[in-house]
Each structure stands twice: as C-alpha cells, then as structure tokens.
Protein backbone atom coordinates (compact mmCIF):
# COMPACT_ATOMS: atom_id res chain seq x y z
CA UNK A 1 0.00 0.00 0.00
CA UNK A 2 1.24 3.29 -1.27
CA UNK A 3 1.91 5.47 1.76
CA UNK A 4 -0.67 8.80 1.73
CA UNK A 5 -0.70 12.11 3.44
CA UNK A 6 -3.39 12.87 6.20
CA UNK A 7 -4.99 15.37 3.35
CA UNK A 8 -5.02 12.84 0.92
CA UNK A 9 -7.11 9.92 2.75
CA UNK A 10 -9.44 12.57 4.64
CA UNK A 11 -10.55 13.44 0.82
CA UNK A 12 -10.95 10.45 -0.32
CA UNK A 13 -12.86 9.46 2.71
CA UNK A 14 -15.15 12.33 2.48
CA UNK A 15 -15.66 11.29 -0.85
CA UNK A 16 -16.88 8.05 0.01
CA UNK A 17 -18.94 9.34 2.13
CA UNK A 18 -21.19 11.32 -0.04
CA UNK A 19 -21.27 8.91 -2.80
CA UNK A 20 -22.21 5.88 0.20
CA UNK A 21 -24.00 7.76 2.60
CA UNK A 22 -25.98 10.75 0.55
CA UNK A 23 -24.43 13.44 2.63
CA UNK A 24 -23.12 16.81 2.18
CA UNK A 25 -19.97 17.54 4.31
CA UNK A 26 -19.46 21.33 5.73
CA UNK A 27 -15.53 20.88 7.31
CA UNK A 28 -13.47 18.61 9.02
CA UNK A 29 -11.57 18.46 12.43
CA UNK A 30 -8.53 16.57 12.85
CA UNK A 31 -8.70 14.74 16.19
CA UNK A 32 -5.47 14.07 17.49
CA UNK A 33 -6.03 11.02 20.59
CA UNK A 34 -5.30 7.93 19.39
CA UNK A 35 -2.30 5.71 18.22
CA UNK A 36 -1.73 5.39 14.12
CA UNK A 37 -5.57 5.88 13.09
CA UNK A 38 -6.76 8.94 11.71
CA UNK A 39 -9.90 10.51 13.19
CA UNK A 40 -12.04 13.65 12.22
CA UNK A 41 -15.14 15.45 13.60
CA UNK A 42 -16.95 16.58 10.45
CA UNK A 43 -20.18 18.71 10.32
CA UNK A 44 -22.51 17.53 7.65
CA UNK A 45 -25.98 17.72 6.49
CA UNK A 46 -27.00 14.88 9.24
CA UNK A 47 -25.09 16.74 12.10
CA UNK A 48 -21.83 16.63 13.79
CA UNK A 49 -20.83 13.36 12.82
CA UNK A 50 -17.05 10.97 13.69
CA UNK A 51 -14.91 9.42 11.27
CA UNK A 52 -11.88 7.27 12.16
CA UNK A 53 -9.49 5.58 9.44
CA UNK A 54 -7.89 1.88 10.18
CA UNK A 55 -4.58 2.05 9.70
CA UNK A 56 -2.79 -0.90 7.86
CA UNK A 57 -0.14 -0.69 10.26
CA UNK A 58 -1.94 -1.36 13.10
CA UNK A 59 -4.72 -3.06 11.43
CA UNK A 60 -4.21 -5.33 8.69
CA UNK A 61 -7.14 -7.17 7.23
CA UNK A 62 -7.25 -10.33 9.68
CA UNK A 63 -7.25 -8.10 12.33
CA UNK A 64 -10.17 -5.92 11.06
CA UNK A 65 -12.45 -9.39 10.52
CA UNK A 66 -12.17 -8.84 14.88
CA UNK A 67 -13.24 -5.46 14.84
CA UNK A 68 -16.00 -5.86 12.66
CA UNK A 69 -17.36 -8.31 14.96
CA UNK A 70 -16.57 -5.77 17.58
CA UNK A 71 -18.40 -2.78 15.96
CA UNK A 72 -21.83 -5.45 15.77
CA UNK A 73 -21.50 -5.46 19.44
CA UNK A 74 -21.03 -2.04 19.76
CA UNK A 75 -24.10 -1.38 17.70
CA UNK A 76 -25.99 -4.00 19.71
CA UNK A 77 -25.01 -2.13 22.69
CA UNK A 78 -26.05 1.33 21.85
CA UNK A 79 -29.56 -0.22 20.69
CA UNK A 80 -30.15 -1.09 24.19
CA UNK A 81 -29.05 1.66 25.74
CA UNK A 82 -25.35 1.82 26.56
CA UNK A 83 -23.58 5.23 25.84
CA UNK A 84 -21.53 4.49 22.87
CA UNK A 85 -21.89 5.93 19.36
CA UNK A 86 -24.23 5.11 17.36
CA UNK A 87 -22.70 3.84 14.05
CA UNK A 88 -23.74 4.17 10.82
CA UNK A 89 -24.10 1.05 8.40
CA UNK A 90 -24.21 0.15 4.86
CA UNK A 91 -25.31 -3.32 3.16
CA UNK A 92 -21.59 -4.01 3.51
CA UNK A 93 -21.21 -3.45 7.05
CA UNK A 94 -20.07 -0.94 9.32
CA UNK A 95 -16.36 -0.99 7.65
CA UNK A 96 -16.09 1.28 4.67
CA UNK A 97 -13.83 1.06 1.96
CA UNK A 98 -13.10 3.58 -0.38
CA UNK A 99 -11.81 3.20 -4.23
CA UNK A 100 -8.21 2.77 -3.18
CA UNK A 101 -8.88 0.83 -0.14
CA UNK A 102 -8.96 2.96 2.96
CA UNK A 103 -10.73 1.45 5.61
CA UNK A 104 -12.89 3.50 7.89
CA UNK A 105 -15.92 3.84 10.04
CA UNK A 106 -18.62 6.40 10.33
CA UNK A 107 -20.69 7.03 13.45
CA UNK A 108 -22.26 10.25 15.48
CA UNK A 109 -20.37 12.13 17.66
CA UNK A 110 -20.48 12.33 21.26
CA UNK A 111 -20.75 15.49 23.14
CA UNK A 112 -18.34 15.32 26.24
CA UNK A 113 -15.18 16.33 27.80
CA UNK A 114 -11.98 14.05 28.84
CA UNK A 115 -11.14 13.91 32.35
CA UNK A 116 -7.56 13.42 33.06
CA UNK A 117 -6.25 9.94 35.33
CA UNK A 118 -7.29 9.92 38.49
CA UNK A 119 -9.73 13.00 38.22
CA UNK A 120 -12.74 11.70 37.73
CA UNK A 121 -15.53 12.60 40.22
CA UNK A 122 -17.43 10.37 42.32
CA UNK A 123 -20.32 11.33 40.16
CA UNK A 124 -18.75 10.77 36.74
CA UNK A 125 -17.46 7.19 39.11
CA UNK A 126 -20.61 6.26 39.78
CA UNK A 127 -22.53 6.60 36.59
CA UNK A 128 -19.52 4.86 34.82
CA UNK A 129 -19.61 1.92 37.08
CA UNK A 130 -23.53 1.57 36.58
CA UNK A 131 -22.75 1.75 32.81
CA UNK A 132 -20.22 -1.03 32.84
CA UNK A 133 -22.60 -3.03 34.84
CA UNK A 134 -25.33 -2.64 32.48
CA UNK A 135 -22.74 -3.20 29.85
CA UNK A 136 -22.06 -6.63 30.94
CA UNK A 137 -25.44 -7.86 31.54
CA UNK A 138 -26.40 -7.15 28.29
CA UNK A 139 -23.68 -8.70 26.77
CA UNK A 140 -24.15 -11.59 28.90
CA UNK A 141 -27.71 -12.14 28.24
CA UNK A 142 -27.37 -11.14 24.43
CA UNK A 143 -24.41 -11.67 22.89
CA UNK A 144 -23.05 -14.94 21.63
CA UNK A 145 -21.16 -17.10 24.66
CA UNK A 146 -19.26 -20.11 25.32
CA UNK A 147 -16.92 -18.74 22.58
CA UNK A 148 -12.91 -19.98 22.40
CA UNK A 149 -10.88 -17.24 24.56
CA UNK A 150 -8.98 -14.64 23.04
CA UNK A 151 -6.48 -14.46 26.09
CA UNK A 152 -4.84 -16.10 28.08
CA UNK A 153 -2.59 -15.23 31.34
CA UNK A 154 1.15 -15.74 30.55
CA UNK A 155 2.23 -18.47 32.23
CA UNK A 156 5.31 -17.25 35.35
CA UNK A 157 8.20 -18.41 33.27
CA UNK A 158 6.79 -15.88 30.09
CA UNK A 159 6.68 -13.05 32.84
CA UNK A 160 9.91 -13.72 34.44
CA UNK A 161 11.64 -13.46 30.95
CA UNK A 162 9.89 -10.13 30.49
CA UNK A 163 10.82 -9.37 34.27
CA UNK A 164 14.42 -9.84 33.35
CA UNK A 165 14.49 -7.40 30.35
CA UNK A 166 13.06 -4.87 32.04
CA UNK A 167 15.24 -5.30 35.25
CA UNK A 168 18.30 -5.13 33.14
CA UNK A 169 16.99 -2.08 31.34
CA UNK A 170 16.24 -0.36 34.71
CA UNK A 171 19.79 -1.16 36.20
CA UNK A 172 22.10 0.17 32.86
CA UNK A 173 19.86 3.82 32.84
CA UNK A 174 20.16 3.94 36.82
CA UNK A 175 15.99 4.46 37.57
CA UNK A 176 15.54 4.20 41.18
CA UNK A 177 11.88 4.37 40.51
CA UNK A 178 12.04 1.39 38.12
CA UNK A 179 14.09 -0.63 40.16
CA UNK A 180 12.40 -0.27 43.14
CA UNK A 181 9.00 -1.00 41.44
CA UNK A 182 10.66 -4.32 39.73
CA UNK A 183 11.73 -5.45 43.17
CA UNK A 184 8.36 -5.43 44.45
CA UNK A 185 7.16 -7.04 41.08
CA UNK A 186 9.54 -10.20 41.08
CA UNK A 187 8.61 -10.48 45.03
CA UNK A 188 5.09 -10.87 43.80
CA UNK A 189 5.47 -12.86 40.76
CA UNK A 190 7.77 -15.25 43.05
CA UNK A 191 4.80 -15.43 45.12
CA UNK A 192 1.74 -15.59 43.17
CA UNK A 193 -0.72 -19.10 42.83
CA UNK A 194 -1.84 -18.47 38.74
CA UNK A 195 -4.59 -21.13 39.83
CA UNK A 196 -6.54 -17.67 41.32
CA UNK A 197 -7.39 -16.77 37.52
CA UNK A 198 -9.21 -20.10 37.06
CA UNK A 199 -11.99 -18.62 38.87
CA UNK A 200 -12.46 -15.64 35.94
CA UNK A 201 -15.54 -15.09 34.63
CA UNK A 202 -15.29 -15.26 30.73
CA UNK A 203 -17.57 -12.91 28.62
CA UNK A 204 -17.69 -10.82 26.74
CA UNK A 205 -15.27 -7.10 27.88
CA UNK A 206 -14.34 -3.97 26.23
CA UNK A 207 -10.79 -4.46 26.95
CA UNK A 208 -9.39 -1.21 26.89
CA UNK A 209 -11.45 0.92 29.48
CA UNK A 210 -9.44 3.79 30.39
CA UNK A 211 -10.22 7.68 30.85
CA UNK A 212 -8.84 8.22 27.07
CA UNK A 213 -12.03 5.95 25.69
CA UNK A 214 -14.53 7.72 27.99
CA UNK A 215 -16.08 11.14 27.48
CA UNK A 216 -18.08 12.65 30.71
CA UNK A 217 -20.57 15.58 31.40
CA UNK A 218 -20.25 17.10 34.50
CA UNK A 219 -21.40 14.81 37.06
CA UNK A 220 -22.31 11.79 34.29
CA UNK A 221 -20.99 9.68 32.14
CA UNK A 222 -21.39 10.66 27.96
CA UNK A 223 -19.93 7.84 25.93
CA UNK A 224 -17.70 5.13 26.14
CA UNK A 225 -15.30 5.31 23.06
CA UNK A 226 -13.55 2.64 20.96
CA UNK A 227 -14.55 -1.21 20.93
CA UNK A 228 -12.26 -2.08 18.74
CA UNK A 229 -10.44 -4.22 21.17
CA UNK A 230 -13.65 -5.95 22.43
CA UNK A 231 -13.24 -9.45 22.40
CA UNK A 232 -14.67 -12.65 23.91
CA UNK A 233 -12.06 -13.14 27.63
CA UNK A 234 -12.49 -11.84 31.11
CA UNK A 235 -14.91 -9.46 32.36
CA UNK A 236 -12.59 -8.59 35.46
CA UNK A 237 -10.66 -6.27 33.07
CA UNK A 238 -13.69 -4.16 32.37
CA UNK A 239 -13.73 -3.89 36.33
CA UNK A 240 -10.25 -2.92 37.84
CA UNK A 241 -9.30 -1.19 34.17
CA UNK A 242 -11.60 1.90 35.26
CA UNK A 243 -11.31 1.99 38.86
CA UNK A 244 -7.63 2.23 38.26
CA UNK A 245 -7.48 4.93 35.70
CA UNK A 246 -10.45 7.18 37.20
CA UNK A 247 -9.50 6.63 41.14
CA UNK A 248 -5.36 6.50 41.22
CA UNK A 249 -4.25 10.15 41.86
CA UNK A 250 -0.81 10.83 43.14
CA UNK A 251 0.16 7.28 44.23
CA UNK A 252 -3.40 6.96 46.20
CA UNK A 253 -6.58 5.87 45.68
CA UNK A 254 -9.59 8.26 45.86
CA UNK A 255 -11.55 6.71 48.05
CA UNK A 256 -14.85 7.91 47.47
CA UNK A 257 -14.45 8.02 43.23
CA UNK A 258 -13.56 3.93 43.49
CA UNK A 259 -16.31 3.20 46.14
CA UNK A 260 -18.85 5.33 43.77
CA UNK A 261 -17.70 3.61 40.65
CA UNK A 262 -18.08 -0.20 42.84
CA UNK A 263 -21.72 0.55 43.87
CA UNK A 264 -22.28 1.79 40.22
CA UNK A 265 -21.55 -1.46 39.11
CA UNK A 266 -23.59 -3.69 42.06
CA UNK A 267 -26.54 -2.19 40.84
CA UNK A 268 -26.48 -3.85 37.62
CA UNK A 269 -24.30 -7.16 38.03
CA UNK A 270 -23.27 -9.03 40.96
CA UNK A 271 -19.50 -8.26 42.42
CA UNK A 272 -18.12 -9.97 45.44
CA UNK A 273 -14.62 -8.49 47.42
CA UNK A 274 -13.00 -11.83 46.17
CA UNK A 275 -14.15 -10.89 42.51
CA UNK A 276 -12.57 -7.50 42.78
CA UNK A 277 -9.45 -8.28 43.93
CA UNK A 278 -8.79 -11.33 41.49
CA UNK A 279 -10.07 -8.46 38.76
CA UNK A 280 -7.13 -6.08 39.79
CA UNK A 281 -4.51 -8.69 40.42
CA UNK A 282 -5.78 -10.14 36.73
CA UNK A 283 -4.88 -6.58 35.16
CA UNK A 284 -1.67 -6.35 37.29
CA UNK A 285 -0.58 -9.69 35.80
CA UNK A 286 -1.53 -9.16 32.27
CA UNK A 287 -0.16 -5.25 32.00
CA UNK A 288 3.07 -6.54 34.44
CA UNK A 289 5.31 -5.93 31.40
CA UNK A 290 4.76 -2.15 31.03
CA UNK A 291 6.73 -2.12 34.55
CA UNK A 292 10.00 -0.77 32.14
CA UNK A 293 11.56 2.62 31.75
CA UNK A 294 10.43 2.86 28.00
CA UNK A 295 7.12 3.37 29.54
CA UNK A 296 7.93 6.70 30.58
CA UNK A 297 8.29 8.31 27.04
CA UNK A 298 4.86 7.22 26.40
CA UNK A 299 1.96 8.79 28.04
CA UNK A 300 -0.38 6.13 28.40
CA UNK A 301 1.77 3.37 29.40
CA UNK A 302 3.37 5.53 31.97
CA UNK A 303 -0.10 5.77 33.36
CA UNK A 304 -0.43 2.49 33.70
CA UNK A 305 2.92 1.71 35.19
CA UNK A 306 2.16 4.03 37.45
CA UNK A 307 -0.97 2.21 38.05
CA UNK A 308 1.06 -1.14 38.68
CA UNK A 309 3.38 0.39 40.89
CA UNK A 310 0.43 1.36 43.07
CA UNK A 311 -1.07 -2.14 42.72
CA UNK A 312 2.11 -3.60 43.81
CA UNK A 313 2.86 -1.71 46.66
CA UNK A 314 -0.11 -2.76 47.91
CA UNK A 315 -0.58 -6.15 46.76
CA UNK A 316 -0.85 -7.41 50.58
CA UNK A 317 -3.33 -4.74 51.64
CA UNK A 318 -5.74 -4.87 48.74
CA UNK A 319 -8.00 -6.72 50.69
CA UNK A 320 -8.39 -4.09 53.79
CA UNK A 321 -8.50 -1.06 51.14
CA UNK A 322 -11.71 -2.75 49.40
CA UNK A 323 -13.49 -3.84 52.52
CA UNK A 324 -12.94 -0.40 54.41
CA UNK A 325 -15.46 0.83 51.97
CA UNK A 326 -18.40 -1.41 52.89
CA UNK A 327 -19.31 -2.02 49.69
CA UNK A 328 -19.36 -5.39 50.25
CA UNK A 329 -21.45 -6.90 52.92
C-alpha cells in the first residue's frame, strides 16, 4: 500500500462518504487522541458526525475481521441503551472502503469532555460503574457465549523473561523508581498461585477501558469510546481497568471516586470483594510488562505503570482497602 498524506485519505474518505451515505460535508476536524488511526469530527448535512481511518499498520485485514465483529456489538449495545456511538451502516457493514482501499468507520459524535487519570468525580465514578454493569449484563444475556478465549494469562516463566528485560533495562539507565518498582514485582510474581485466575468469569469485555475511551458531562458519564479491542475473555478487566485509571491520583486511591464507581456497578451485576481483587490482580498480571523505563516516554503506558506500581505496593493490603469501603457486605 502506497503510503498517503493525512490530506489525501481525509478526501478520499469524504468522498466516500457522499457517494455511500448521501451526505453533504461542511468541514473537518482533525482529532489528534489515538495511536496510528486517523480521526475527524466533520459537520454535515445529518449533524456533527465521527470518522476514524484503520490504519494498515496497526490493522491489517485479519485483524479488522475482529473489529467488525466488535463494531456489531457495539451497535448491539447502543440499541439497548449503553452510551456508545451510534454507528452508521451500509449493506456491507459498518467498515467502509473507499476506491483505493482505505478502511474507515462512520458514526455520530459524542458530546463530552476528557477527564484526566485519576480526576474523575465520584459522580462521573458512579454513573460509569452503573454503565459497565449494564454493559455486561447485556452482553451476557445477548451476545453470543461459550466462545474460544482470546487471552490467556502468561504463564510465570513468560513473565519472568519479560521481568528480566526490564530489570536489566532499569539497572544500565540507573531508575531508582524502576528498580524499586521491579523489586516489588519479582517479590510478587515469586509469590503468586496463577490457579486464582481459574476462577475468571469469561464474557464478553471492552478491553481497553481507560479515561482516554470515555467522554463525561459534568457529574455523568457521555460515551464510552472505541470497541475495537472488544473481544470474547475476562470481564474482570472491564472492572479494575476503570477503577484504576479514574480513582489512582498521586500514588493513592480516591476513596470515594472507586467506592462510587463499585456501587455503580452492584446495581447492575453481581460483584463480590474476592471478585474485585482477582479483577485487579488479573490486570496487574496481564499489564506486568509495562513495569519498564520505555514506559515513561509514552503517556499512556506511563499511566499504567504508574498504576502497577500502586497495585504492587499494595498487593498485601488490597484486601483491607476494598473492605474499608463497605461495599461489600
């Protein structure tokens, strides 16, 4: 595939989308969050609408065959309710393909601000957590089950190799930080009985549930962004994923934005102290490899190490931090 400018591909999307859709297109916004994919905000003759492009790079065509799936899911979703964007199909699907073979999809646009990590309110929390919950009992009830697992937890020998890398990286640059944070990590991996993750619920999960995919109003959630990466595993991730990103704040958890976004969820779909705690321990586990100082030049992934660290450093208290909150009686 002949490599394009950003120019080039928005006009031959836009192009595509009059001739497929039958609508007239005002301007178009660049939208800048994201990794590889191009997105835009364009004002049309149907409204404010959202176009993002699939990058070859980072998708190539097996990989899209998942996504589509994922965007039937999401459209299944938003018909029954969940804050999502709507998306806008054709008798091909919800994947578009223009004349030279850019891929994209077209869907409305969701009015709503980003909160940064660890600032979300106990409102925004709480309206998040009831939206997850919903989330999952729809999918439960709905959505095809029993289906072959997409992941699976590394087994200890797979994250002690990745331990080692990132240990030896941390020593040759000298980061206190990293070191100290990979000490705590091999402790636990040492440590750990991988026959807790038997007990995860499979289902159907978003997968990628941070503060960048969600958009919030004041005191409510407005949309949660991007399925692409929903896939038939664990629902745990769709749990601790959240309460990490919207409750960690300077090393510590906000107490009353995690407890909000845990009784969110109880109102919609059962969620037991044990359940929790194997949900955060699950993420720890399966994200243990962004422990490394090459996290640090990239914004998300230094997030979530710093997430990890926090995890870690209270591995042995988890337990006392979850039941102080008396969410779970």
């Amino acid at each position: 595939m002949i490599l394009k400018e950003p120019e080039s591909i928005l006009y031959e999307i836009l192009e595509d989308i009059k001739t497929t859709f039958g609508i007239s297109i005002f301007d178009a916004e660049p939208i800048s969050f994201g990794y590889a994919n191009l997105k835009w905000r364009i004002s049309t003759t149907s409204g404010m609408l959202f176009v993002k492009q699939y990058h070859y790079g980072r998708y190539p065509e097996e990989l899209l065959k998942l996504v589509a799936v994922a965007l039937e899911v999401q459209n299944m979703l938003s018909q029954n309710g969940i804050p999502c964007p709507k998306l806008l199909k054709t008798k091909n699907g919800f994947i578009n393909r223009t004349m030279s073979g850019e891929r994209y999809v077209l869907t409305e646009y969701c009015e709503g601000k980003m909160v940064t990590p660890g600032n979300v309110s106990a409102d925004q929390m709480k309206h998040l957590g009831q939206a997850v919950g919903k989330m999952h009992d729809i999918l439960n009830r709905k959505a095809p089950q029993s289906l072959p697992l997409h992941w699976q937890p590394n087994s200890k020998e797979v994250t002690l190799s990745n331990w080692e890398k990132n240990w030896q990286k941390a020593v040759s640059v000298g980061s206190n930080k990293y070191i100290n944070a990979l000490e705590v990590q091999k402790k636990i991996i040492d440590q750990i009985n991988l026959d807790i993750f038997s007990s995860c619920e499979e289902g159907w999960v978003h997968w990628d549930l941070f503060v960048d995919n969600l958009l919030f109003h004041d005191d409510k959630l407005s949309a949660i962004l991007d399925f692409d990466r929903l896939n038939y595993i664990y629902q745990e991730f769709d749990i601790s994923r959240p309460l990490l990103s919207g409750a960690i704040n300077n090393n510590k958890l906000v107490f009353e934005s995690a407890k909000a976004f845990l009784e969110g969820y109880k109102e919609n779909m059962p969620l037991s102290l044990e359940k929790l705690l194997r949900s955060i321990k699950l993420t720890w586990w399966k994200e243990a490899a962004w422990v490394n100082v090459n996290s640090e030049n990239i914004r998300t992934l230094s997030r979530f190490a710093d997430e990890l660290m926090w995890i870690g450093e209270n591995w042995t208290i988890l337990d006392d931090i979850f039941n102080d909150m008396k969410v779970f009686r």
